[in-house]
Every structure is written in C-alpha cells, then in structure tokens.
N, C-alpha and C. Protein backbone atom coordinates (compact mmCIF):
# COMPACT_ATOMS: atom_id res chain seq x y z
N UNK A 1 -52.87 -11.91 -46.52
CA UNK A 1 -51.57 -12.49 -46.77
C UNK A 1 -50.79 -12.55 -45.46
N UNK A 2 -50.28 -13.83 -45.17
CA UNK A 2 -49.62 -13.74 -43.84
C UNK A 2 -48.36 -13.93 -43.93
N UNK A 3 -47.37 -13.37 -43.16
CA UNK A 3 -45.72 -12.81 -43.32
C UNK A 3 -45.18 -13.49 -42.30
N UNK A 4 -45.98 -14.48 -41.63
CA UNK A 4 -45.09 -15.34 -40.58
C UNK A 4 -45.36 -17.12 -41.03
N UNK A 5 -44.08 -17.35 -41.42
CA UNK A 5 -43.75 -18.53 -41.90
C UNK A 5 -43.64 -19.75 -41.37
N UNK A 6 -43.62 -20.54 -41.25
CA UNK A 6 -43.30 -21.74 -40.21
C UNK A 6 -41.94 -22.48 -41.20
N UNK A 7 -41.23 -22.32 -40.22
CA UNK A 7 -39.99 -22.57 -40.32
C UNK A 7 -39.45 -23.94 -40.75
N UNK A 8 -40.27 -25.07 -40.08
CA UNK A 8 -40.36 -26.71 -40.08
C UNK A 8 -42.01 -26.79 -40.56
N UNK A 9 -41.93 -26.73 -41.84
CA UNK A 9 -43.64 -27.26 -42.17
C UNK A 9 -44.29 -28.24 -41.23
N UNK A 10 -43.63 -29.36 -41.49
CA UNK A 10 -44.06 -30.85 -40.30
C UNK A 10 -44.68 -30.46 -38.90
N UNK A 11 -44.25 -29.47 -38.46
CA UNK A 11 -44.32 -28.69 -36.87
C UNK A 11 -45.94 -27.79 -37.05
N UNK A 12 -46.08 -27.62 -38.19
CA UNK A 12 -47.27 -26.54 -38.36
C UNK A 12 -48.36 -27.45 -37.91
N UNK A 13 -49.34 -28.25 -37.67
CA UNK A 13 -50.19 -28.76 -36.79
C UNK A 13 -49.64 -28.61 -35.64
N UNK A 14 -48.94 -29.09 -35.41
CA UNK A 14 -48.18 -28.83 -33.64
C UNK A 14 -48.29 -27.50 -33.29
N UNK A 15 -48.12 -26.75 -33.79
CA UNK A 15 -47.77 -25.33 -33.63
C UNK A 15 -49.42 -24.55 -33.54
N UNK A 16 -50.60 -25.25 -34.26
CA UNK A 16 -51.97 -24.76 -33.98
C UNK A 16 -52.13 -25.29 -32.81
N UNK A 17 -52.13 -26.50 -32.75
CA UNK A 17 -52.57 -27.49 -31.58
C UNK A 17 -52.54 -26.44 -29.98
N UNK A 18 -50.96 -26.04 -30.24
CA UNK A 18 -50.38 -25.57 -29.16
C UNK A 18 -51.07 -24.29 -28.70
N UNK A 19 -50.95 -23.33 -30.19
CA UNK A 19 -51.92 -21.87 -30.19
C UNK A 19 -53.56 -22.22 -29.69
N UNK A 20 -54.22 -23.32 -29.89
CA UNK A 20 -55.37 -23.53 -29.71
C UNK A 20 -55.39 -24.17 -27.69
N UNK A 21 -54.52 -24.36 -27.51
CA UNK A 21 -54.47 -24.67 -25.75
C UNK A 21 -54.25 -23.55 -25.26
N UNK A 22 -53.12 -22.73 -25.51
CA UNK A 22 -52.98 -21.69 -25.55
C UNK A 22 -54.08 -21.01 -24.69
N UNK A 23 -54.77 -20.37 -25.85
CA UNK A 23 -56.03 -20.29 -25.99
C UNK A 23 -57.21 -20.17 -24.74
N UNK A 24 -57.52 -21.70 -25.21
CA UNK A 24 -58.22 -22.34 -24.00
C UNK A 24 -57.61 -21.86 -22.56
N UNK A 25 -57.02 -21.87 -22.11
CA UNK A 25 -56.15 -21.74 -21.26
C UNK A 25 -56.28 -20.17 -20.28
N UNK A 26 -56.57 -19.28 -21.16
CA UNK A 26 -56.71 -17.84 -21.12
C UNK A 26 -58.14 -17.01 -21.35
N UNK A 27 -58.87 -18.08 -22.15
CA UNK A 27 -60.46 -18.46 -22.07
C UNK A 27 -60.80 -17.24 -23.21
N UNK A 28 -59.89 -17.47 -24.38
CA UNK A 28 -59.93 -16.85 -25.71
C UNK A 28 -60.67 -18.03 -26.57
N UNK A 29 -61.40 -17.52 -27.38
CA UNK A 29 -61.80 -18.73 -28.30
C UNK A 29 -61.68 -18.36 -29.86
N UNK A 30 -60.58 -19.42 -29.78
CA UNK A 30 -60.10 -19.22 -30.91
C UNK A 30 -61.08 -20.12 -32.38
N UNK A 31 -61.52 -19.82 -33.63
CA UNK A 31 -61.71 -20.47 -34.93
C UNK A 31 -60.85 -20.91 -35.63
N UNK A 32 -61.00 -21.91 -36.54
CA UNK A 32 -59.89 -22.24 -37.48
C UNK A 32 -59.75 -21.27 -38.35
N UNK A 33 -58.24 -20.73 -38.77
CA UNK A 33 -58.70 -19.95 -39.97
C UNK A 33 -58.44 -18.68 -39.13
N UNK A 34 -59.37 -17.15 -39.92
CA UNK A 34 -59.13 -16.42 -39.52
C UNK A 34 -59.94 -15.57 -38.58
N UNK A 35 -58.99 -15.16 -37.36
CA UNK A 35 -59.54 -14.44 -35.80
C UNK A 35 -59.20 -13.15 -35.80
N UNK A 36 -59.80 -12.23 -37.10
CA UNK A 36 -59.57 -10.90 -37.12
C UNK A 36 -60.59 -10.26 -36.27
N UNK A 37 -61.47 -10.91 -35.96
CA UNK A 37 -62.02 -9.78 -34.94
C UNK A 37 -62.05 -10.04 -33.72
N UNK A 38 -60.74 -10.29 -33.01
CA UNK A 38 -60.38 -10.54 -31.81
C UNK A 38 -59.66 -9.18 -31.47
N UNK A 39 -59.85 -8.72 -30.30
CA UNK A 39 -58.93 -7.56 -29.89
C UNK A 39 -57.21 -7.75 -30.05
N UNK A 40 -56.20 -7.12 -30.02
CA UNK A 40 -55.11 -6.80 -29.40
C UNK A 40 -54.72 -7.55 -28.18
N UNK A 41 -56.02 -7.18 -27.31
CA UNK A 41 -55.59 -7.76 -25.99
C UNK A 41 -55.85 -9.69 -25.79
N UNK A 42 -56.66 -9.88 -26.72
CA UNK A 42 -57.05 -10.79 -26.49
C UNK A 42 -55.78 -12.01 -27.14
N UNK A 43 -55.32 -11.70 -28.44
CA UNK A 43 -54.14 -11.96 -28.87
C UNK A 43 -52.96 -11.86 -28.74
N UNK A 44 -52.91 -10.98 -27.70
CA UNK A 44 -51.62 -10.97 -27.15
C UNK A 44 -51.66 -12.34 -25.72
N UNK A 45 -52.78 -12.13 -25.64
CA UNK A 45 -52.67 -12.88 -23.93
C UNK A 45 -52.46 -14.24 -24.79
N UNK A 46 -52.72 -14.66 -25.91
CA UNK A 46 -52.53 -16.16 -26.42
C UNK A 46 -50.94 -16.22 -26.52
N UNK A 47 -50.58 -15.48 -27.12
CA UNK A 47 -48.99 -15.33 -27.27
C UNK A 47 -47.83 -15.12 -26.18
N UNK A 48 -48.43 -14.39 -25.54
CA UNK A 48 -47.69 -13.80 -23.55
C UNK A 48 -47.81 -15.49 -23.05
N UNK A 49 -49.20 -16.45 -23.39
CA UNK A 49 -49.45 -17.68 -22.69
C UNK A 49 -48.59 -19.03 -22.87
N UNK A 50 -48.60 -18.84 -24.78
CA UNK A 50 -47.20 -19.40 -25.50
C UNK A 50 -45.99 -19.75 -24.52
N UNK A 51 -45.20 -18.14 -24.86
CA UNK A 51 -44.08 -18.03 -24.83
C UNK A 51 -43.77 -18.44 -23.09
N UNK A 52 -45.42 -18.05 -22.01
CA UNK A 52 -45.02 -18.69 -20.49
C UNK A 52 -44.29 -19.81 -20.85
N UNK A 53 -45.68 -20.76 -21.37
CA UNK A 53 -45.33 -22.27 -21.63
C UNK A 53 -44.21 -22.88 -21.98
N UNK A 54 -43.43 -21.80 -22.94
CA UNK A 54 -42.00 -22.02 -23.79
C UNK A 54 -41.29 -22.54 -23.00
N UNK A 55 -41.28 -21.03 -22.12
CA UNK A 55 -40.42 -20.64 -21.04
C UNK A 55 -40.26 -21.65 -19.74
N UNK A 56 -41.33 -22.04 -19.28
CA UNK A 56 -41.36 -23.10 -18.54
C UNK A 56 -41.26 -24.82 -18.86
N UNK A 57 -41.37 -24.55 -20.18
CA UNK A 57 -40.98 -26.01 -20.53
C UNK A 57 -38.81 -26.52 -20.66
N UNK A 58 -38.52 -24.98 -21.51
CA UNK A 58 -37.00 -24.81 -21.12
C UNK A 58 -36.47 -24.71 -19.89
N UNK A 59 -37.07 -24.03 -18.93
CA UNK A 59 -36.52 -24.04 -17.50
C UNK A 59 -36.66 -25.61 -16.67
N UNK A 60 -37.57 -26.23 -17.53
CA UNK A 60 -37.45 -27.95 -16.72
C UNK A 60 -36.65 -28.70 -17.55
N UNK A 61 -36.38 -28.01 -18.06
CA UNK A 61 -35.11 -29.11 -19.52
C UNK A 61 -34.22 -29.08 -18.71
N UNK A 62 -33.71 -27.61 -18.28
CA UNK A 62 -32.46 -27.16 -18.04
C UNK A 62 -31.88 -28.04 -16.21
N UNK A 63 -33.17 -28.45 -15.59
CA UNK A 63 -33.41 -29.28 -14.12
C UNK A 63 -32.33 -30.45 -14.63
C-alpha cells in the first residue's frame, strides 16, 4: 500500500518519466512497478537526483 499520493493525477506519467531519467542518470535501474529490492542508497540517490534537477530547473526560472 503506498501513502504517497500524486497530487495532480494528469502529472503522474510525468512524474515516472522524470523518476525513470532520474534514474538513468545515476545508473540505478529502475522496473515498472515495484523496486523493493533496491538498497536505501540506491533510492535515495534517485531522489537527491530529482530534487538536483528541481532545484536547477527553479534557479533558471528565477535568471
């Protein structure tokens, strides 16, 4: 059962798309579905990779 919601349904492909570059990116390989036997570390570095991306996509808004 998963406890994190997507806020804008419409956005939820976007929002894998993104987790799946993510991903790639950090040279995690992610499945559709479920990646329970991925470490801690390995899931965090997808998320730490995210929120770079976030982060750097707001800091060129703000240019």
């Amino acid at each position: 059962m998963s406890y994190n919601k997507v806020l804008v349904p419409e956005a939820k492909e976007a929002l894998n798309q993104f987790k799946m570059e993510a991903a790639r990116e950090v040279g995690v390989t992610l499945k559709d579905g479920y990646n329970g036997d991925l470490t801690s570390r390995q899931n965090g570095s997808v998320g730490g990779q995210m929120v770079k991306k976030m982060i750097q996509t707001y800091e060129q808004s703000m240019k």
